[in-house]
N, C-alpha and C. Protein backbone atom coordinates (compact mmCIF):
# COMPACT_ATOMS: atom_id res chain seq x y z
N UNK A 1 15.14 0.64 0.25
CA UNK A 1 14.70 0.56 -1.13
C UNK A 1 15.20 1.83 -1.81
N UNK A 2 16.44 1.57 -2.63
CA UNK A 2 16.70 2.92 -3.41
C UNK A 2 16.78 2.50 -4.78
N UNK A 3 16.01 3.60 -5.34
CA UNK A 3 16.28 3.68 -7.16
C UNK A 3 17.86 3.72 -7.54
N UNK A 4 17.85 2.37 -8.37
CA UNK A 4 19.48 2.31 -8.90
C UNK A 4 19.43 2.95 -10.21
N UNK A 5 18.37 2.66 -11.10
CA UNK A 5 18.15 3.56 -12.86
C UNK A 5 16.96 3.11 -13.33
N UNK A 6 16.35 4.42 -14.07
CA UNK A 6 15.88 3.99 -15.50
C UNK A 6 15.68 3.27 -16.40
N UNK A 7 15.23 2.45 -16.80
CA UNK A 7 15.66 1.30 -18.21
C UNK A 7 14.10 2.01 -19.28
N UNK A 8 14.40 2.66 -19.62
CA UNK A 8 12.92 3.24 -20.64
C UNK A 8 12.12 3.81 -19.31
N UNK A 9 11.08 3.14 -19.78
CA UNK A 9 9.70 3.46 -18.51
C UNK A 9 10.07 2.98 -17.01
N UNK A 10 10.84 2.02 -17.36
CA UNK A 10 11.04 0.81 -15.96
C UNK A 10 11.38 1.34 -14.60
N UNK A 11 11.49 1.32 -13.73
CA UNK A 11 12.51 1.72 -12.77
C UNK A 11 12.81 0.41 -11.81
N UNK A 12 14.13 0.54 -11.95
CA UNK A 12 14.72 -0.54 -11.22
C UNK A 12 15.38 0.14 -9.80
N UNK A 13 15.01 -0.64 -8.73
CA UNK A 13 15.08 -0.32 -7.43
C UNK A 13 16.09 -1.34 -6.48
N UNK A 14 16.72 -1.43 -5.34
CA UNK A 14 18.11 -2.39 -4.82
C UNK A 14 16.67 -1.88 -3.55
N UNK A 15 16.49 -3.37 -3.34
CA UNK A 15 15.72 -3.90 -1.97
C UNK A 15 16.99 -5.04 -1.28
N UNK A 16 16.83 -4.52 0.02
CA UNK A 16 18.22 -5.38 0.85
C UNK A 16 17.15 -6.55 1.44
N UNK A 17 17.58 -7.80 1.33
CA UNK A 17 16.62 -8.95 2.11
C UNK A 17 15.47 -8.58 3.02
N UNK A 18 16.40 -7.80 3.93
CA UNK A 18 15.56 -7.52 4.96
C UNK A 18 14.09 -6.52 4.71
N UNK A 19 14.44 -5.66 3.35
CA UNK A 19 13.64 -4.79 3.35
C UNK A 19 12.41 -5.49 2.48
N UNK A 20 12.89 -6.72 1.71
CA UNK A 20 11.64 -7.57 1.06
C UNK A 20 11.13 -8.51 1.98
N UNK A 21 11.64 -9.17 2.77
CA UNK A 21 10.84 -9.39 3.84
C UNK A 21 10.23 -8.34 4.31
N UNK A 22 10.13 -7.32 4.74
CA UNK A 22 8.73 -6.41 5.58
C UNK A 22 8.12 -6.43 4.59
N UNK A 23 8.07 -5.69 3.31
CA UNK A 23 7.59 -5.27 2.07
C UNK A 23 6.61 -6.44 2.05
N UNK A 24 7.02 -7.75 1.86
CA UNK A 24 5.80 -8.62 1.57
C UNK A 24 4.90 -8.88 2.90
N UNK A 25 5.56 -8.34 3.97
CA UNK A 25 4.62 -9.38 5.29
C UNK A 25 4.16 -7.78 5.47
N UNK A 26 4.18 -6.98 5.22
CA UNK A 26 3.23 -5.56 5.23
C UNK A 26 1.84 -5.61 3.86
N UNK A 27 2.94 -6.42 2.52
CA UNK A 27 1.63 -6.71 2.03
C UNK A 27 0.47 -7.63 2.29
N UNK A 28 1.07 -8.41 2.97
CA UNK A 28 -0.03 -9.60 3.70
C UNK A 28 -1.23 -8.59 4.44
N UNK A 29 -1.04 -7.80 4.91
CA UNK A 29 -2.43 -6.86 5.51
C UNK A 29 -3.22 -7.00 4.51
N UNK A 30 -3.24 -6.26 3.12
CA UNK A 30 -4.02 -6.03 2.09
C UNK A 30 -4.77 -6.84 1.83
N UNK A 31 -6.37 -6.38 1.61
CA UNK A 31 -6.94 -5.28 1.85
C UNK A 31 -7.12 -4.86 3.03
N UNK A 32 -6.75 -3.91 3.77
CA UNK A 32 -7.16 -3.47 5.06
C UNK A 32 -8.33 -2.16 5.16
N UNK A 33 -8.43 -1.63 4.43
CA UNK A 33 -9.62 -0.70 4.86
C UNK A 33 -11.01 -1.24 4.18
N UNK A 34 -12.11 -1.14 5.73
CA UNK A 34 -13.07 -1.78 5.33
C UNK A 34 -13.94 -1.12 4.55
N UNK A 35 -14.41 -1.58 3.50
CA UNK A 35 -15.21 -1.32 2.56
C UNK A 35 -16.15 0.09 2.61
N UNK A 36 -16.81 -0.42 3.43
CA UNK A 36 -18.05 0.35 4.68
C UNK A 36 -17.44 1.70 5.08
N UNK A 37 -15.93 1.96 4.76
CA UNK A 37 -15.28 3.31 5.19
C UNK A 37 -15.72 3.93 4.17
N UNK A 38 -15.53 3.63 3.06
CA UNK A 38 -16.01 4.64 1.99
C UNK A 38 -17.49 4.64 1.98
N UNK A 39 -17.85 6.47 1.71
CA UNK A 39 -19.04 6.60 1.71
C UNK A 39 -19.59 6.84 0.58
N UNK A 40 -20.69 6.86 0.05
CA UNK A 40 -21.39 7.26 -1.46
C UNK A 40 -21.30 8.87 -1.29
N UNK A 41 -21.82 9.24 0.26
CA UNK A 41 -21.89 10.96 0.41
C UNK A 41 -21.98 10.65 1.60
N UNK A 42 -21.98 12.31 1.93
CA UNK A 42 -21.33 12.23 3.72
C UNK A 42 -22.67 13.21 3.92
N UNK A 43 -23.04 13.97 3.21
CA UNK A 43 -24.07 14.86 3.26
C UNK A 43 -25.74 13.97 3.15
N UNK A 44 -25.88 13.13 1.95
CA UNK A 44 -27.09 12.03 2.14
C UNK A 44 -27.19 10.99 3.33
N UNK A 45 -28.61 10.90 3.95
CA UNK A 45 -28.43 10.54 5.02
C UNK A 45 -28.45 8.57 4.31
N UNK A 46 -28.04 7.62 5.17
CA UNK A 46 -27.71 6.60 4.66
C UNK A 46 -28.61 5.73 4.03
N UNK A 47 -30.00 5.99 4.80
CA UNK A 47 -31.15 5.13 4.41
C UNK A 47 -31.45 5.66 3.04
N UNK A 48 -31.24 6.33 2.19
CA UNK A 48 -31.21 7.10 1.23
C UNK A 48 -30.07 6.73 -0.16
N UNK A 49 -29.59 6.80 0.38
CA UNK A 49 -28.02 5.95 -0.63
C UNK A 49 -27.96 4.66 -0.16
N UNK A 50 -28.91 3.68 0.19
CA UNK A 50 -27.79 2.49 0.18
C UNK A 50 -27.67 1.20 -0.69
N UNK A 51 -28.58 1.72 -1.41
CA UNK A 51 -28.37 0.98 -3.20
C UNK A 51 -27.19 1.45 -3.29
N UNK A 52 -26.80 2.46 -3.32
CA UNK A 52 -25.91 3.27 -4.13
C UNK A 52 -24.47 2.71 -3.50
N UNK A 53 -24.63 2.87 -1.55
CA UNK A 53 -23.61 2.46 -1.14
C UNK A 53 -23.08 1.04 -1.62
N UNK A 54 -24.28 0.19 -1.32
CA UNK A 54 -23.98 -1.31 -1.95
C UNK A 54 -23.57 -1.18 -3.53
N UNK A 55 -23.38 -0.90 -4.09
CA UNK A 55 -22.73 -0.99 -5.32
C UNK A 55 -21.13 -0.48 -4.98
N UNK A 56 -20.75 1.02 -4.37
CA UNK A 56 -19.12 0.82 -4.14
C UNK A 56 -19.06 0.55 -3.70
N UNK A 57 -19.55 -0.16 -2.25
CA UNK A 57 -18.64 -2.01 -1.54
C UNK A 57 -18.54 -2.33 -2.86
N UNK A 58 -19.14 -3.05 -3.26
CA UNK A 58 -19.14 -4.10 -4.16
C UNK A 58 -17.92 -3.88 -5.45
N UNK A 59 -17.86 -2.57 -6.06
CA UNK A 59 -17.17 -2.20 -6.94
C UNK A 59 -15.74 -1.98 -6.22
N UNK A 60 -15.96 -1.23 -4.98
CA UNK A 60 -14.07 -1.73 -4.10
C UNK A 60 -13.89 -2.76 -3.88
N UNK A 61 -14.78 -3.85 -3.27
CA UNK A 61 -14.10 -5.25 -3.12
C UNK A 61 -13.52 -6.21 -4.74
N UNK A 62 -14.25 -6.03 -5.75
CA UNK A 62 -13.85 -6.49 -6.69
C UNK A 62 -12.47 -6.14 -7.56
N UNK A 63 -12.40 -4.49 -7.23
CA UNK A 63 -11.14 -3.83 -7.73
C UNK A 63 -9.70 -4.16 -6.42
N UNK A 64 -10.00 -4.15 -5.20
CA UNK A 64 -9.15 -4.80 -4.53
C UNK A 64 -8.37 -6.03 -4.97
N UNK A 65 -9.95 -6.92 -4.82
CA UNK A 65 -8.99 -8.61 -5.20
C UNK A 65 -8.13 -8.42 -6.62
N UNK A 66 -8.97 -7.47 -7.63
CA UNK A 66 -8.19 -7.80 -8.28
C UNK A 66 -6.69 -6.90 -8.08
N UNK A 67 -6.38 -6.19 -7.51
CA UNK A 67 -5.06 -5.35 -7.09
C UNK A 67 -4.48 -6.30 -6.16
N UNK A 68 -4.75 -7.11 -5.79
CA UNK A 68 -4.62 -8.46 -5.00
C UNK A 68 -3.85 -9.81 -5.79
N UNK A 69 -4.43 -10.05 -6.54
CA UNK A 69 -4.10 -10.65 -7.95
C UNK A 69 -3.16 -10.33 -8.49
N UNK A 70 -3.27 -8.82 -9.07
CA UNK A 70 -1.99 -8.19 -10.05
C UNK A 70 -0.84 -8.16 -9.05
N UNK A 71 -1.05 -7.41 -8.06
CA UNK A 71 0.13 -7.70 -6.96
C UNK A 71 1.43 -8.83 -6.75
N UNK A 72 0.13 -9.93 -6.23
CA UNK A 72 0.98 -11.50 -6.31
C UNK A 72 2.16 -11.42 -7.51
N UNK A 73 1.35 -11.48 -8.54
CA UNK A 73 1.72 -12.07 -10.08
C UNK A 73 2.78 -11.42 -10.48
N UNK A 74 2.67 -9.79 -9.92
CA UNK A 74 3.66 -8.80 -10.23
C UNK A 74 5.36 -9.10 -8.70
N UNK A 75 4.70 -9.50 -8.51
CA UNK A 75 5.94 -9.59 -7.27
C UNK A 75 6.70 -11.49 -7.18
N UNK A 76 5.81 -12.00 -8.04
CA UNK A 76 6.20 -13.79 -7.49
C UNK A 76 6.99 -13.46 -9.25
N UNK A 77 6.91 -12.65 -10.09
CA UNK A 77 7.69 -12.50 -11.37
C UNK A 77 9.06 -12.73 -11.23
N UNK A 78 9.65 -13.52 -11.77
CA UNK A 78 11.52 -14.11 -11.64
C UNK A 78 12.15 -12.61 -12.58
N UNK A 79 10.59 -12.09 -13.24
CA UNK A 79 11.37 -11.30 -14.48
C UNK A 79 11.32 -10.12 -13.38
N UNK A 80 10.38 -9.73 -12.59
CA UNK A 80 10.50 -8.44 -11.38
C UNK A 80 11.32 -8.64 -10.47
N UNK A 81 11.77 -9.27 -10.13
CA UNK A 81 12.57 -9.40 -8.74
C UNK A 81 13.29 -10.49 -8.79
N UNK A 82 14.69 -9.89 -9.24
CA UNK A 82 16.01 -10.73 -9.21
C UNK A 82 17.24 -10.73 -7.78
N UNK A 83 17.40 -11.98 -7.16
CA UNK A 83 18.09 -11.87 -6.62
C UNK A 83 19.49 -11.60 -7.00
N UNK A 84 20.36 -10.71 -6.22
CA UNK A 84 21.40 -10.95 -6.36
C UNK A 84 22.48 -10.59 -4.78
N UNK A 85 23.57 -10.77 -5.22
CA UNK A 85 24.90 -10.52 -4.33
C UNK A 85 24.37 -9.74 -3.23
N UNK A 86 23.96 -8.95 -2.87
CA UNK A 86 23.43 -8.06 -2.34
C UNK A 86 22.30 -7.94 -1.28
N UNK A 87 20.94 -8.50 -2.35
CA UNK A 87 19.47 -8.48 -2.18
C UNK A 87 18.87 -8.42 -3.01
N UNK A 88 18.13 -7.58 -3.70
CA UNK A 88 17.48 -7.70 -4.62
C UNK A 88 17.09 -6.82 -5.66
N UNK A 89 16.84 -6.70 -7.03
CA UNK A 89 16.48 -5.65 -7.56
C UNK A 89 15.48 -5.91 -8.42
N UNK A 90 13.73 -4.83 -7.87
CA UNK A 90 12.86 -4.78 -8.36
C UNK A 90 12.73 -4.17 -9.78
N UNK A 91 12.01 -4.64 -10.40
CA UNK A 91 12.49 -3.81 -11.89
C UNK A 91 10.13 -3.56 -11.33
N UNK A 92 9.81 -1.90 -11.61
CA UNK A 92 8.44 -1.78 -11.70
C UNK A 92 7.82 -1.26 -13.50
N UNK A 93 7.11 -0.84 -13.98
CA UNK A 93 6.81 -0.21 -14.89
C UNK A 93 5.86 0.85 -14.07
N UNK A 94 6.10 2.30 -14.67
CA UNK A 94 4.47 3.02 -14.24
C UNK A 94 2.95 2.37 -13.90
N UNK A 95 2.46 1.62 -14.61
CA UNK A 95 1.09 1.02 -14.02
C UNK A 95 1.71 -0.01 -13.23
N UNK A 96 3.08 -0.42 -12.55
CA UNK A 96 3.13 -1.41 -11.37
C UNK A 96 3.37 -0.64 -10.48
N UNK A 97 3.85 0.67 -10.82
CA UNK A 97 4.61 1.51 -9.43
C UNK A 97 3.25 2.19 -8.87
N UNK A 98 2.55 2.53 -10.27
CA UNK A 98 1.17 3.04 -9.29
C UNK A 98 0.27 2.20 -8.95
N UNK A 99 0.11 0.70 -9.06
CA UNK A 99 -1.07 -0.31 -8.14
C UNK A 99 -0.08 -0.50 -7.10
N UNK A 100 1.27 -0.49 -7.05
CA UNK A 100 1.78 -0.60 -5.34
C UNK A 100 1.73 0.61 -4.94
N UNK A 101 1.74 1.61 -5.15
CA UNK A 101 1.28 3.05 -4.46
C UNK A 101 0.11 2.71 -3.99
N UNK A 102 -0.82 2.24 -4.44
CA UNK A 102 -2.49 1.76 -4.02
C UNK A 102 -2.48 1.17 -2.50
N UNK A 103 -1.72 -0.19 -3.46
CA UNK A 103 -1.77 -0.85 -2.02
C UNK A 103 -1.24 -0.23 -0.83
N UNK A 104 -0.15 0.26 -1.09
CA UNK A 104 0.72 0.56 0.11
C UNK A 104 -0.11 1.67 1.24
N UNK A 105 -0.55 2.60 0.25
CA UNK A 105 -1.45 3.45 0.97
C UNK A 105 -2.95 3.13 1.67
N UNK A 106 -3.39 1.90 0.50
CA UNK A 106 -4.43 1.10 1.68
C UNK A 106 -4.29 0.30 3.17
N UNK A 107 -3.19 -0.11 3.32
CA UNK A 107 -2.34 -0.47 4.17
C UNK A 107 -2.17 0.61 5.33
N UNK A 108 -1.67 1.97 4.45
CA UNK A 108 -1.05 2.67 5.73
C UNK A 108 -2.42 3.27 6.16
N UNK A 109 -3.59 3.81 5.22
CA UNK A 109 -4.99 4.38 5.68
C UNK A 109 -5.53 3.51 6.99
N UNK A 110 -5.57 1.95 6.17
CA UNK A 110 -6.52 1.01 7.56
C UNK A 110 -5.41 0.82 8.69
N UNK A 111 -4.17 1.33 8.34
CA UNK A 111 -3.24 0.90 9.50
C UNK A 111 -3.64 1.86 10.68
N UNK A 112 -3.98 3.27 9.92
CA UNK A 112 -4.29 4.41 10.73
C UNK A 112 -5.60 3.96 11.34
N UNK A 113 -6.35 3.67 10.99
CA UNK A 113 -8.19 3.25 11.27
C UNK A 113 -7.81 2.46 12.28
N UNK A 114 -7.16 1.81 12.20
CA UNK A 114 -7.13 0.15 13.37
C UNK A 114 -5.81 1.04 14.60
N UNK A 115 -5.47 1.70 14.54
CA UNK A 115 -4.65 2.46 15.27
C UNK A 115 -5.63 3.68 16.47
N UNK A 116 -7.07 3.51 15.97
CA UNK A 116 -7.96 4.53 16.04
C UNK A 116 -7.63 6.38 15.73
N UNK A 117 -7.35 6.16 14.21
CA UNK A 117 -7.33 7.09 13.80
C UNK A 117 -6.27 8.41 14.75
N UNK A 118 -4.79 7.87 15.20
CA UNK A 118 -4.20 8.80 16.18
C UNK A 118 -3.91 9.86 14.92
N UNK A 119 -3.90 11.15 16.34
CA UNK A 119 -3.45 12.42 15.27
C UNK A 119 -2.67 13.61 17.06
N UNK A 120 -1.47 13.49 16.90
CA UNK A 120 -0.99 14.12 17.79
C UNK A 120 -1.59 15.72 18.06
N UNK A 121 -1.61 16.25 16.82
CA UNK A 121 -2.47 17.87 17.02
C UNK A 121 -3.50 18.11 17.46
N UNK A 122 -4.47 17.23 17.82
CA UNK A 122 -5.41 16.65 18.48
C UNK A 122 -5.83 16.05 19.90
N UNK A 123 -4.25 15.95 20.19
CA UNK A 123 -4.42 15.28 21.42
C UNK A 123 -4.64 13.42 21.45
N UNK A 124 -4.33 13.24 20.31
CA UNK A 124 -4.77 11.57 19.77
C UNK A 124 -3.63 10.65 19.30
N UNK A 125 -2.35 10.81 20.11
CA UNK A 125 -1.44 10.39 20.19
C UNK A 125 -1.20 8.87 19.30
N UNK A 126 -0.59 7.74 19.15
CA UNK A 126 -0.55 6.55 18.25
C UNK A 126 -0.10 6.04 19.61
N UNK A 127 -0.86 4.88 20.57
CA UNK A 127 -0.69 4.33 21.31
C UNK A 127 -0.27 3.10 21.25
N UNK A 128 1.16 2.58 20.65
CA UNK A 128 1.31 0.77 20.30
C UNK A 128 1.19 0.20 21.76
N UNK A 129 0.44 -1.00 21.38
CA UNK A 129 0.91 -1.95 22.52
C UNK A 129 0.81 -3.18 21.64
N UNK A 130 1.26 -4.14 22.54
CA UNK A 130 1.41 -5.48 21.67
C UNK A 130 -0.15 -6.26 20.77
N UNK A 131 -0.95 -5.45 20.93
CA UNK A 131 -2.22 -6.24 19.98
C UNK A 131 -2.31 -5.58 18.84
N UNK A 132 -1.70 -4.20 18.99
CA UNK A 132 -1.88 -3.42 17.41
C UNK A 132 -0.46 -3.01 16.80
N UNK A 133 0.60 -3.53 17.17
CA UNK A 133 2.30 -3.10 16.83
C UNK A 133 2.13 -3.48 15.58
N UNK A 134 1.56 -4.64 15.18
CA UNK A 134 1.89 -4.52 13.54
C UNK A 134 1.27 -4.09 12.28
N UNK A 135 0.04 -2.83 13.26
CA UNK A 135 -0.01 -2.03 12.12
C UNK A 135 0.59 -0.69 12.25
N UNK A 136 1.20 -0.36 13.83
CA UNK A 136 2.04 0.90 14.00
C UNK A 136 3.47 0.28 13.29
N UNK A 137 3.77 -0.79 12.93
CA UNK A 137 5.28 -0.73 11.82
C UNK A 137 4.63 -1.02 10.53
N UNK A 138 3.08 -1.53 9.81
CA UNK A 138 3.05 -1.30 8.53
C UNK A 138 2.84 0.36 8.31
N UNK A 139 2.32 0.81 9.29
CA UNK A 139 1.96 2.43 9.07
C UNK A 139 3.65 3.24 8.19
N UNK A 140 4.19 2.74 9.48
CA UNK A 140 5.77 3.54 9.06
C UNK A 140 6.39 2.74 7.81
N UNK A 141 5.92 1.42 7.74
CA UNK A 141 7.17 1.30 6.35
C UNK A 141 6.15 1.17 5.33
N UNK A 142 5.13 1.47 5.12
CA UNK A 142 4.35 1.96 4.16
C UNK A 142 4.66 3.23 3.96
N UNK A 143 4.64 4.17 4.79
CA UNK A 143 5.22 5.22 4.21
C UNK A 143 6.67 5.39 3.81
N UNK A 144 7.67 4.65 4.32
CA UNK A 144 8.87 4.38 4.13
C UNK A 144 8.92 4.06 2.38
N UNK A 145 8.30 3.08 2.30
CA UNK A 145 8.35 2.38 0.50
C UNK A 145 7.44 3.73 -0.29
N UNK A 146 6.45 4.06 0.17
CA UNK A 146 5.95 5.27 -0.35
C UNK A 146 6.89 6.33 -0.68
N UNK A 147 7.62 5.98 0.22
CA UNK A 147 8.01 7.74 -0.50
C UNK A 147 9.48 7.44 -1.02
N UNK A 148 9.54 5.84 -1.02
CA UNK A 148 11.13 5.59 -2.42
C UNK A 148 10.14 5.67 -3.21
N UNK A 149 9.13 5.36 -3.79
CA UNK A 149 8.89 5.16 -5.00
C UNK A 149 8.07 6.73 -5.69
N UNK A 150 7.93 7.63 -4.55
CA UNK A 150 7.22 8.60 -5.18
C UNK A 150 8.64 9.59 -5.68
N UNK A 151 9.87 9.63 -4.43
CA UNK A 151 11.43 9.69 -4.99
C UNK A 151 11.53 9.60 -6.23
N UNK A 152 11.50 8.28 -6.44
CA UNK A 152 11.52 8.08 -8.02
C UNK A 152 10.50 8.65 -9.06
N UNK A 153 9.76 8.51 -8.43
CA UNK A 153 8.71 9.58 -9.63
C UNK A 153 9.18 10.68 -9.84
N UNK A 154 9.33 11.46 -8.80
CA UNK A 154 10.04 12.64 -8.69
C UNK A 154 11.63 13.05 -9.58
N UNK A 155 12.44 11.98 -9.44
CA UNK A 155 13.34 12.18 -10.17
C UNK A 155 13.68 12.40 -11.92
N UNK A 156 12.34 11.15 -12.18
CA UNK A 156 12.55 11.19 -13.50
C UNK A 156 11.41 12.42 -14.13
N UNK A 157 11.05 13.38 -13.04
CA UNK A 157 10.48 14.54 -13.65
C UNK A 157 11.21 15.62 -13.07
């Protein structure tokens, strides 16, 4: 996924087949981090917040689907994603480049969670075997698409 230009706000990006195939079957995870990860406070003990907690479940699951929604609509667009000779070229606007920053990073967070949280400095190595491999390759090409598109942020500042 590399930024080809500018068009105003737009940024138009050259995705090769192969790389929109992962891109969408990495978005198929979404939503992956469970609700219940986020806390109201880490300091209140739970029996204490859990009005409070039950309201952000409730307020993340609703803002998900709908990043779920915009997603689809934004990616099944003939006007976002034109094939051509090549593969393909995404055209995003700022509020599309940052709800796929969202996703992508929800993806790579629960990819880490379902991975059990590995961290090599730790001693907590990323152990694939065949029941969890496909969130040790959304981990990496979530960050892969992450950081074309933060590239591009970067460039046009």
């Amino acid at each position: 996924m590399n930024l080809i230009r500018r068009t105003g706000s737009n940024f138009v990006f050259h995705i090769s087949p192969r790389e929109k195939r992962l891109l969408f079957e990495v978005l198929e995870l979404y939503p992956l981090i469970p609700a219940a990860h986020h806390r109201v406070s880490r300091t209140v003990a739970p029996k204490e917040s859990a009005e409070n907690q039950k309201l952000l479940e409730e307020a993340l699951a609703e803002r998900k689907q709908e990043n779920k929604r915009a997603l689809l609509a934004m990616l099944d667009g003939e006007r976002r994603l034109k094939e051509t000779a090549d593969g393909h070229r995404l055209t995003l606007g700022p509020s599309e480049m940052e709800r796929l920053l969202q996703v992508l990073n929800d993806i790579r967070v629960g990819s880490w969670l379902v991975l059990g949280e590995p961290d090599e400095r730790k001693g907590r190595p990323i152990q694939p075997n065949a029941e969890n491999l496909r969130h040790y390759a959304a981990l990496e090409f979530c960050g892969l698409f992450q950081m074309a598109l933060l590239d591009a942020i970067e460039q046009q500042n």
